[in-house]
Protein backbone atom coordinates (compact mmCIF):
# COMPACT_ATOMS: atom_id res chain seq x y z
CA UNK A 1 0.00 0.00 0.00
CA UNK A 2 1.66 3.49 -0.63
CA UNK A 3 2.31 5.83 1.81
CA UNK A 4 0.58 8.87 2.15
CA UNK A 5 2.33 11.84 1.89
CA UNK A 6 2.22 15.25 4.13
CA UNK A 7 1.66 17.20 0.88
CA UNK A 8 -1.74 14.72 0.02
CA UNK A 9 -2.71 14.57 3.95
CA UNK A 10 -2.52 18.55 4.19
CA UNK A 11 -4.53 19.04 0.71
CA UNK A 12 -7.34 16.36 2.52
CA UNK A 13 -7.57 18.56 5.46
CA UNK A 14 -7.72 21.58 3.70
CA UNK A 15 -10.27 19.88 1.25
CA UNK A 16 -12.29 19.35 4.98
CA UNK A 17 -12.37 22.90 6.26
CA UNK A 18 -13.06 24.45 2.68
CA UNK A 19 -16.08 22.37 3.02
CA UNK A 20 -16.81 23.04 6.38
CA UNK A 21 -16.56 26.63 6.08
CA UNK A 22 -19.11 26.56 2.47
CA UNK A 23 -21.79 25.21 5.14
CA UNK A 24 -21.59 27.08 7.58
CA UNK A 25 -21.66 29.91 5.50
CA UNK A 26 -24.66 28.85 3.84
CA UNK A 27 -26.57 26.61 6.29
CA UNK A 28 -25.28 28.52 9.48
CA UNK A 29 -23.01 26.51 12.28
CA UNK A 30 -26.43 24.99 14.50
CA UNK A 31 -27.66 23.60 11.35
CA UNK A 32 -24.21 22.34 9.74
CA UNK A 33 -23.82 18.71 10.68
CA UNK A 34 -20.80 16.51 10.24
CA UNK A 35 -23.01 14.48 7.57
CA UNK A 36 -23.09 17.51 5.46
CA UNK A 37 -19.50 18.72 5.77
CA UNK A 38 -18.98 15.09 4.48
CA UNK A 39 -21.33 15.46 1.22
CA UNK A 40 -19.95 18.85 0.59
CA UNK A 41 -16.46 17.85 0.83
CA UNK A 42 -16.97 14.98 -1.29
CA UNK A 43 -15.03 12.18 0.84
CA UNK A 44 -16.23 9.29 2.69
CA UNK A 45 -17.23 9.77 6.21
CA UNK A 46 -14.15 7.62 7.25
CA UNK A 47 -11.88 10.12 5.82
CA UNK A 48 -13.47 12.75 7.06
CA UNK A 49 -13.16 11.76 10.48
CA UNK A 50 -10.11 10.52 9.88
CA UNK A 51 -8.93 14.13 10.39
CA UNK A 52 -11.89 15.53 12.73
CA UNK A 53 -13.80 14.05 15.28
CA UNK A 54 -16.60 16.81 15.62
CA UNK A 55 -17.89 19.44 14.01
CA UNK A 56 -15.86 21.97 16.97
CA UNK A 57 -12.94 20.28 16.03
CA UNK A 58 -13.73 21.60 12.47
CA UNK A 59 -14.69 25.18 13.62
CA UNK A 60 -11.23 25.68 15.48
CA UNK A 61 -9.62 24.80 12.06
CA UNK A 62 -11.55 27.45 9.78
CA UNK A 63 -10.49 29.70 13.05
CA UNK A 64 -6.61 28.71 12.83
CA UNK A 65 -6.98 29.30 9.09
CA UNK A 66 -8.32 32.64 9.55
CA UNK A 67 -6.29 33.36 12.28
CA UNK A 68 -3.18 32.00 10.78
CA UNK A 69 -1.62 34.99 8.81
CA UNK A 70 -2.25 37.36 12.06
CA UNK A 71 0.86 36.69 13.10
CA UNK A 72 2.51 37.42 10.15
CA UNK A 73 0.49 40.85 10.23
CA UNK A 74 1.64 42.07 13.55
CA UNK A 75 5.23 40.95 12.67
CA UNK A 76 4.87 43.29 9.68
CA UNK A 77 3.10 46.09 11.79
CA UNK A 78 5.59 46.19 14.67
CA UNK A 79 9.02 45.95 12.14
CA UNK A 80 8.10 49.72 10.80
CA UNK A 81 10.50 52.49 11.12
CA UNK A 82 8.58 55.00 11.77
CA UNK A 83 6.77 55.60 15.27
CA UNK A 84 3.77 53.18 15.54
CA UNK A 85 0.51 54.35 16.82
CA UNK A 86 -2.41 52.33 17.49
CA UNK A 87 -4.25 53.91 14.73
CA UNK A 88 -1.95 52.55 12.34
CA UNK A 89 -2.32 49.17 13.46
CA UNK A 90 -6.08 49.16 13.70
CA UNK A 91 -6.10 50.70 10.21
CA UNK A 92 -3.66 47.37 9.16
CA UNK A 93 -6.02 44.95 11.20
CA UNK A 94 -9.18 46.40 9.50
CA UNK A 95 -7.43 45.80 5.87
CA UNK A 96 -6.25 41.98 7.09
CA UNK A 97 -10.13 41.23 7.90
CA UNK A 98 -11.39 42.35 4.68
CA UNK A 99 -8.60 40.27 2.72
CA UNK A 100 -9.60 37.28 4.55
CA UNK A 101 -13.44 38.05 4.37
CA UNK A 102 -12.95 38.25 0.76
CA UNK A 103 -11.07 35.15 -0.19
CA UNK A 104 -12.45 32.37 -2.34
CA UNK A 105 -14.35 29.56 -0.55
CA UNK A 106 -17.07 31.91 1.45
CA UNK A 107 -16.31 34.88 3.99
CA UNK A 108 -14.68 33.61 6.73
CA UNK A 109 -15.85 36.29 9.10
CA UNK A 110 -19.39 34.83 8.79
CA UNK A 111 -18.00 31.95 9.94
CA UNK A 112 -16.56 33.86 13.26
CA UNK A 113 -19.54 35.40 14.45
CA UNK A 114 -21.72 32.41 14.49
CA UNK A 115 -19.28 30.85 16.42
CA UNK A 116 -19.45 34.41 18.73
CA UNK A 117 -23.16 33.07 19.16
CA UNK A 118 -22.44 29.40 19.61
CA UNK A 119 -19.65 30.28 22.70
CA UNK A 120 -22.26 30.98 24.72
CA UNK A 121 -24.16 27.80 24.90
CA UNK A 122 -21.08 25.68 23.90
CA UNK A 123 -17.90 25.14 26.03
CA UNK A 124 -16.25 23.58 23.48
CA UNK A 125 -16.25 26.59 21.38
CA UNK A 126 -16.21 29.04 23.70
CA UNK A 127 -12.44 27.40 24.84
CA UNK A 128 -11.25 27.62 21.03
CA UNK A 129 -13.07 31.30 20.00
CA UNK A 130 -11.47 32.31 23.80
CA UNK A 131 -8.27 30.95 23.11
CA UNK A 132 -7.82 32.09 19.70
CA UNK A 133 -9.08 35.86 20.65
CA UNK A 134 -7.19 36.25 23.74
CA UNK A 135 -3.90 35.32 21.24
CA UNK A 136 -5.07 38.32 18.99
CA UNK A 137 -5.59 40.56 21.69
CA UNK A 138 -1.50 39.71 22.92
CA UNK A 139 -0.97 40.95 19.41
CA UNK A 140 -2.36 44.31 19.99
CA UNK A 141 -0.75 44.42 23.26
CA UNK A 142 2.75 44.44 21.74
CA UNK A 143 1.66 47.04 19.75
CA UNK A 144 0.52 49.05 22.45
CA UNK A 145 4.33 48.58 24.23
CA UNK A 146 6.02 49.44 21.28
CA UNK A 147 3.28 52.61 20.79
CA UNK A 148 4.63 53.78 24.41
CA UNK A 149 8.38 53.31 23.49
CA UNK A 150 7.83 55.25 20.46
CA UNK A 151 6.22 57.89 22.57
CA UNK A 152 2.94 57.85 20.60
CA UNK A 153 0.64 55.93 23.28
CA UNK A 154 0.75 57.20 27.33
CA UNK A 155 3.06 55.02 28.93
CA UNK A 156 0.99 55.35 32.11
CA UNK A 157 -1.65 53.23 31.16
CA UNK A 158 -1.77 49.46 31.13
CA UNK A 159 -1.10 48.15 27.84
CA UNK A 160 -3.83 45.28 28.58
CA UNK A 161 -6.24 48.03 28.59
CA UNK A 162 -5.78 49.48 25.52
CA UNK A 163 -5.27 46.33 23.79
CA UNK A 164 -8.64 45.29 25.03
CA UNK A 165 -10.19 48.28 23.43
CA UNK A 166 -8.75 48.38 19.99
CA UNK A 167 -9.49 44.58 19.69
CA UNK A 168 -12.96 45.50 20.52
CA UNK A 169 -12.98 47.65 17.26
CA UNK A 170 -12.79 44.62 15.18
CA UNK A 171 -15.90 43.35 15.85
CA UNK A 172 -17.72 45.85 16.06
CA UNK A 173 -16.30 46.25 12.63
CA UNK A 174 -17.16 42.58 11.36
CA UNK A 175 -20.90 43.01 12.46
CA UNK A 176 -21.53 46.89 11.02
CA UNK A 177 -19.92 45.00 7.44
CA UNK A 178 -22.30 42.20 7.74
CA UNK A 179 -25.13 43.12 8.87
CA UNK A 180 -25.41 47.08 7.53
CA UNK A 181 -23.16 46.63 4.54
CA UNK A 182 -22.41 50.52 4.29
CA UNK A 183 -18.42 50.35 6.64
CA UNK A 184 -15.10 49.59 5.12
CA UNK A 185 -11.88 50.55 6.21
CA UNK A 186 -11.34 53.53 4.98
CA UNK A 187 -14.64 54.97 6.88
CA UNK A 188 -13.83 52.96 10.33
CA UNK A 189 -10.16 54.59 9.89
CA UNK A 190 -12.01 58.06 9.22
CA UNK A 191 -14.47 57.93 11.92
CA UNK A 192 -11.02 56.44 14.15
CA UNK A 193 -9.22 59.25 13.28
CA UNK A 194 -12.10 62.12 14.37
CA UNK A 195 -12.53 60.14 17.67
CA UNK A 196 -7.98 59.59 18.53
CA UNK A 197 -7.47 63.39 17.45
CA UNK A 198 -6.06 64.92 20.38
């Protein structure tokens, strides 16, 4: 029998989530079931849980996917040369969202706030969507430092506490996009802008 190889294994579980993540965009995540991720992928039900056991296990890989390019993000965000200032990085954040939103498969983001809703009836997501948005929120943290070494931020204040309000931009972000239609991020910026003017 031949071996499988990591290239062909990847592909399969990429194959999974893609499928996953077409469902739940259509269907919504409480009516998605395992049974259709396995018709829409298009495998047998042994190879599809083969690589997941349950349909959370599923949701915390269309998270990591989404979620996986954030770190190259901040990397790029916090290696500027010039001073850095939150603003900056929001604007940067706001950008990263839509690119993700808009790749091919379904928007991703649609994906993320059902599972917003399904944290707080299921544990199981709540400990992935938790884990994964306290990760991002670390992320604006270091920003925040670096803001306050460059002299842009007040160094007084806890960077914690600023973190936790500029990640609490992004959603409020992801919802006024999906559910009113008329934000991008050029307006957020603008209206961030009007409200960080000293």
């Amino acid at each position: 029998m031949p071996k499988v190889t990591e290239e062909h294994r990847l592909a399969r579980r990429a194959q999974i989530v893609a499928a996953a993540r077409t469902c739940v965009v259509e269907q919504g995540f409480h009516k998605t079931t395992m049974a259709d991720v396995i018709r829409e992928s298009g495998l047998s039900a042994g190879a599809v849980y083969g690589y997941f056991k349950s349909k959370e296990e599923i949701v915390a890989a269309i998270a990591e996917e989404a979620l996986g390019t954030v770190d190259e993000l901040f990397e790029k965000i916090l290696t500027t040369e010039h001073p850095l200032t939150p603003l900056a990085a929001l604007e940067a954040a706001l950008n990263h969202a839509v690119t993700i939103a808009e790749r091919p498969g379904g928007d991703v983001t649609r994906v993320a706030v059902q599972a917003w809703a399904e944290a707080l009836h299921n544990p199981a997501i709540l400990d992935i969507a938790g884990g994964k948005y306290l990760l991002l929120r670390e992320h604006f943290e270091d920003v925040v430092r670096r803001a306050q070494a460059d002299g842009t931020v007040d160094p007084d204040t806890d960077p914690k506490y600023i973190a936790q309000v500029m990640f609490g931009m992004l959603p409020g972000f992801v919802l006024q996009r999906l559910l009113i239609g008329d934000v991008t991020p050029d307006t957020y910026a603008a209206g961030l802008k009007a409200l960080f003017r000293p």
